[in-house]
N, C-alpha and C. Protein backbone atom coordinates (compact mmCIF):
# COMPACT_ATOMS: atom_id res chain seq x y z
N UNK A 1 0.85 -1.17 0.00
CA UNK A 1 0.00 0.00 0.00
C UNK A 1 0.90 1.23 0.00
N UNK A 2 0.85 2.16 -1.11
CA UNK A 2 1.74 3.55 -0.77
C UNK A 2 1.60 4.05 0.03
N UNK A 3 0.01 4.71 0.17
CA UNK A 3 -0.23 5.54 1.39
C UNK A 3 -1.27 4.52 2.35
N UNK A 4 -0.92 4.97 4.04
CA UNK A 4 -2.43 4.31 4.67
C UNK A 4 -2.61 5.45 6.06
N UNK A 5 -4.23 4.95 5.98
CA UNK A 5 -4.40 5.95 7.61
C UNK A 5 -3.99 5.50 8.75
N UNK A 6 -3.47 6.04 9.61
CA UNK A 6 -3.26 5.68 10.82
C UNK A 6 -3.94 6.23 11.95
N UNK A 7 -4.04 5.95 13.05
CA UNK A 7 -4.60 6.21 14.18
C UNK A 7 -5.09 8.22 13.89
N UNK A 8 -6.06 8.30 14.89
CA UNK A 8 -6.20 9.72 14.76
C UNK A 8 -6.05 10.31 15.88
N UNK A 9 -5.73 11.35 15.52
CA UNK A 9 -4.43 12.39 16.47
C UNK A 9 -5.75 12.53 17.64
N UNK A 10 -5.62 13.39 18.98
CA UNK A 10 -6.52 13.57 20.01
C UNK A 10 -7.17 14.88 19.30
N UNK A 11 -6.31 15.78 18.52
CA UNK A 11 -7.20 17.13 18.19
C UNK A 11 -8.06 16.44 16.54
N UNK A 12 -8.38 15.77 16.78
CA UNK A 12 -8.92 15.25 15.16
C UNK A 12 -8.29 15.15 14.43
N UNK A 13 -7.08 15.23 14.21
CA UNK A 13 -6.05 14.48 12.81
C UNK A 13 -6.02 13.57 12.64
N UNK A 14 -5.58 12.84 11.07
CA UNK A 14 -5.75 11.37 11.02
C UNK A 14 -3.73 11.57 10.62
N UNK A 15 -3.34 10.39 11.13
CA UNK A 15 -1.81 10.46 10.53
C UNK A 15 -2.25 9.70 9.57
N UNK A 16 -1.40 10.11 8.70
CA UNK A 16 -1.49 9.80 6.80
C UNK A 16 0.20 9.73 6.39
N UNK A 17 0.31 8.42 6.10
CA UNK A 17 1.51 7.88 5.61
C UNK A 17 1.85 7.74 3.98
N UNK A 18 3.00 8.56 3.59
CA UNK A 18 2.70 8.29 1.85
C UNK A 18 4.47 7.56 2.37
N UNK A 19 4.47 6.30 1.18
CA UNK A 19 5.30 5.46 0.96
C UNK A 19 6.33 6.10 -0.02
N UNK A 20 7.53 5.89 -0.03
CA UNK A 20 8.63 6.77 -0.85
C UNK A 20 8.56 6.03 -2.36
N UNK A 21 7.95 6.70 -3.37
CA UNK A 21 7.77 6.17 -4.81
C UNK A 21 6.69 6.38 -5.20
N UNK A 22 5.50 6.61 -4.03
CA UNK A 22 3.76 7.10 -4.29
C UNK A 22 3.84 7.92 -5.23
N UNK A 23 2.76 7.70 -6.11
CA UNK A 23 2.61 8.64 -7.24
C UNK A 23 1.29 9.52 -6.65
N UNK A 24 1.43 10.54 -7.29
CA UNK A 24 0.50 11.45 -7.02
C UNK A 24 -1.56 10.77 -7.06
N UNK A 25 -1.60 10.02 -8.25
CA UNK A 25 -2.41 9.83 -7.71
C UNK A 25 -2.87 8.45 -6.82
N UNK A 26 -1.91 7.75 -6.26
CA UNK A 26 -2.17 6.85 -5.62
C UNK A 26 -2.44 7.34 -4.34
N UNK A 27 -1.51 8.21 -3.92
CA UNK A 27 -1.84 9.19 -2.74
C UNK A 27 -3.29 10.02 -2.59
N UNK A 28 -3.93 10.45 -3.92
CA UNK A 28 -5.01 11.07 -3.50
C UNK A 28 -5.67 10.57 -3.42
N UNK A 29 -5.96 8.90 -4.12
CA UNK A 29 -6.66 7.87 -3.92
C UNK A 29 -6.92 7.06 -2.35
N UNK A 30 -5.39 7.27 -1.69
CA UNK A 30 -5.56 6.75 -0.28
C UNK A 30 -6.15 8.01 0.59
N UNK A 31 -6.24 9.23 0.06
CA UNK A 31 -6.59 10.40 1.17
C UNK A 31 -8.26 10.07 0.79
N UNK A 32 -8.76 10.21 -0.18
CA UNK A 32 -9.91 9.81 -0.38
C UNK A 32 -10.69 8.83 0.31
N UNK A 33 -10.23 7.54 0.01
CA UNK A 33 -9.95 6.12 1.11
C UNK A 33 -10.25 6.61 2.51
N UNK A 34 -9.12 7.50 2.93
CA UNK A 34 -9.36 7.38 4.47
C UNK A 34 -10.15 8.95 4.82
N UNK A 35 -10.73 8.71 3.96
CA UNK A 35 -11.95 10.04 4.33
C UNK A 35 -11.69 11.78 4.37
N UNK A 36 -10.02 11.61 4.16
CA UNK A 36 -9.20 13.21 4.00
C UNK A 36 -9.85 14.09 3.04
N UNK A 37 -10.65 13.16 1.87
CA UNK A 37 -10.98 14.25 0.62
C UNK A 37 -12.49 13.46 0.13
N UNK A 38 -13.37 14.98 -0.48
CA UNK A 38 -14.12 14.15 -1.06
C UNK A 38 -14.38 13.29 -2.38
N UNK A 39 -13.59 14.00 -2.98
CA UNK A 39 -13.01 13.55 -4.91
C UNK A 39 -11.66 12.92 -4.82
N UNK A 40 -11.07 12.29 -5.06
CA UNK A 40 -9.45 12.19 -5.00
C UNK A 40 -8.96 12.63 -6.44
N UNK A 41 -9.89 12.63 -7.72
CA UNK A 41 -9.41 13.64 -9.01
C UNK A 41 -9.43 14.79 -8.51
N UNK A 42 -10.09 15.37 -7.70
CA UNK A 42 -9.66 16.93 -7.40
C UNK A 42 -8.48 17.57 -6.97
N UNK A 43 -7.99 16.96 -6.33
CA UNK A 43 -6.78 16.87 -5.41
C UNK A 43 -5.94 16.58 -6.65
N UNK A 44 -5.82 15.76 -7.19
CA UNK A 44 -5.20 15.05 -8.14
C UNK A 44 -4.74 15.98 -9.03
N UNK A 45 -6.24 16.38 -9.94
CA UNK A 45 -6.08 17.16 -10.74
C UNK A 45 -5.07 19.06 -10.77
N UNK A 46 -5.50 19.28 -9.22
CA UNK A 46 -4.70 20.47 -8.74
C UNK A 46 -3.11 19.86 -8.89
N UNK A 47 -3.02 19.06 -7.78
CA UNK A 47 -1.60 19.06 -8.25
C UNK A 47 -0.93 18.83 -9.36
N UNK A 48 -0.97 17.88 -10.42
CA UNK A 48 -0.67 17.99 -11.44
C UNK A 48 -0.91 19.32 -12.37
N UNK A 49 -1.78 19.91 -12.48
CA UNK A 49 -2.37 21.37 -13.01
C UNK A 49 -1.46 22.29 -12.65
N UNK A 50 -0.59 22.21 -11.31
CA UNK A 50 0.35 23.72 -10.28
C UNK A 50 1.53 22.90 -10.17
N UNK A 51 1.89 21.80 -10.77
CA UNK A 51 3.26 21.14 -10.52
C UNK A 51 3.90 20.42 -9.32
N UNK A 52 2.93 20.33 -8.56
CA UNK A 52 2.64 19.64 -7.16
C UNK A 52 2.91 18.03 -7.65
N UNK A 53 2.39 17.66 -8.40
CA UNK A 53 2.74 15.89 -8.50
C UNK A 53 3.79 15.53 -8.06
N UNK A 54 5.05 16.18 -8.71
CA UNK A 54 6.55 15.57 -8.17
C UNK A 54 7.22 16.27 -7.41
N UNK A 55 6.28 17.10 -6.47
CA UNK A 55 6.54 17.38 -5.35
C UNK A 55 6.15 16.82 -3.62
N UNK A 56 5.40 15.70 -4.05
CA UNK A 56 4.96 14.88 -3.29
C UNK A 56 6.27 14.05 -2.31
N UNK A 57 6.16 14.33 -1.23
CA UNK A 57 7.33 13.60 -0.28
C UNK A 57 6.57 12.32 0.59
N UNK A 58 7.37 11.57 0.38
CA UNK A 58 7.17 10.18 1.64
C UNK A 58 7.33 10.77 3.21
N UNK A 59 6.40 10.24 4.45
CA UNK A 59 6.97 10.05 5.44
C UNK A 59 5.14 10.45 6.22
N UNK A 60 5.01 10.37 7.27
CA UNK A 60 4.12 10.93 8.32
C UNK A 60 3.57 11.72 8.32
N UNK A 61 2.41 12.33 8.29
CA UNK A 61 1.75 13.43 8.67
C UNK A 61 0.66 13.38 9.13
N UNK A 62 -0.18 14.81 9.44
CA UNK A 62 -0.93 14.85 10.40
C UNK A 62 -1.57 15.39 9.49
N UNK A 63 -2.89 15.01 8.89
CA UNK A 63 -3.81 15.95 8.37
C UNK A 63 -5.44 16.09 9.00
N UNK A 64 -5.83 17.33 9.08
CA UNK A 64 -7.10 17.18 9.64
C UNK A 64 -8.38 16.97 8.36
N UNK A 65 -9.48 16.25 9.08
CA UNK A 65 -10.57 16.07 7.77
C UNK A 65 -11.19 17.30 7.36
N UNK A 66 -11.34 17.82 6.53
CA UNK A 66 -12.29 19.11 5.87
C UNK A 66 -11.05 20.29 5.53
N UNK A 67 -9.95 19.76 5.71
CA UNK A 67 -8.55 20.83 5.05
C UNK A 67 -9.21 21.23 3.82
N UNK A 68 -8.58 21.88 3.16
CA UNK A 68 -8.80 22.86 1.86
C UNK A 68 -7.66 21.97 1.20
N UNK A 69 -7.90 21.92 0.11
CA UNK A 69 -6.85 21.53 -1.16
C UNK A 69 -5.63 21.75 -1.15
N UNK A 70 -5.55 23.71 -1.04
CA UNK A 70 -4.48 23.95 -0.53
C UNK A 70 -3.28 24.18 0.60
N UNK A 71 -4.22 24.08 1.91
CA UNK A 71 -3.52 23.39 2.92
C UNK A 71 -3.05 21.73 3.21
N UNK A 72 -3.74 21.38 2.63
CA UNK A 72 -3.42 19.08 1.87
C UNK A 72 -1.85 19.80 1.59
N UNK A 73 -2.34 20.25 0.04
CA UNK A 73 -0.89 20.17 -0.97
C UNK A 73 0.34 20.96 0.22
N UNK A 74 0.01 22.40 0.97
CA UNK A 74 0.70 22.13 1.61
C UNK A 74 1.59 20.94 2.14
N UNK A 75 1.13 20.97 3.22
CA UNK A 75 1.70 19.29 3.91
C UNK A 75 2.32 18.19 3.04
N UNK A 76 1.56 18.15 2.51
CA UNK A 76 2.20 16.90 1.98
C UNK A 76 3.54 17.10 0.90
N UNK A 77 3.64 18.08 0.29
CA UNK A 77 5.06 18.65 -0.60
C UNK A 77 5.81 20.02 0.42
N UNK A 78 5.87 19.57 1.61
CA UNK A 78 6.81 20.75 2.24
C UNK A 78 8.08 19.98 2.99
N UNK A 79 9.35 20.94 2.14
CA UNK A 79 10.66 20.22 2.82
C UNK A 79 10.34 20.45 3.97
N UNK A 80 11.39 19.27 4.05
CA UNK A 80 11.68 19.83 5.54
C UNK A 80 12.77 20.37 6.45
């Protein structure tokens, strides 16, 4: 599995794991999955559309449910 949900944080976050090699849309497919989004082409489609696809990084995070598109793409493509 590239990405999976994990336990959810005490303030309502779900940790969301993307696997190192996830393609963009396998990832929006698992945020979808674990209830992060309501389209996973939406998500999808933004990033690829703003150059976000291969900016996608592996590792842990904390995302809360009802984020905006552009707080997601945040997180999930920010060095660190």
């Amino acid at each position: 599995m590239e990405g999976s949900q994990g336990t959810g944080g005490q303030d309502g976050t779900v940790t969301f794991v993307i696997e190192p090699g996830a393609t963009s849309s396998s990832v929006c497919r698992q945020l979808e999955e674990a209830g992060l989004v309501e389209d996973f082409s939406v998500i999808d489609t933004y990033l690829c559309s703003n150059g976000y696809s291969t900016k996608i990084r592996a590792g842990t995070f904390e995302i809360a449910p009802g984020m905006s598109v552009e707080e997601l793409v945040k997180i999930i493509t920010k060095e660190k």
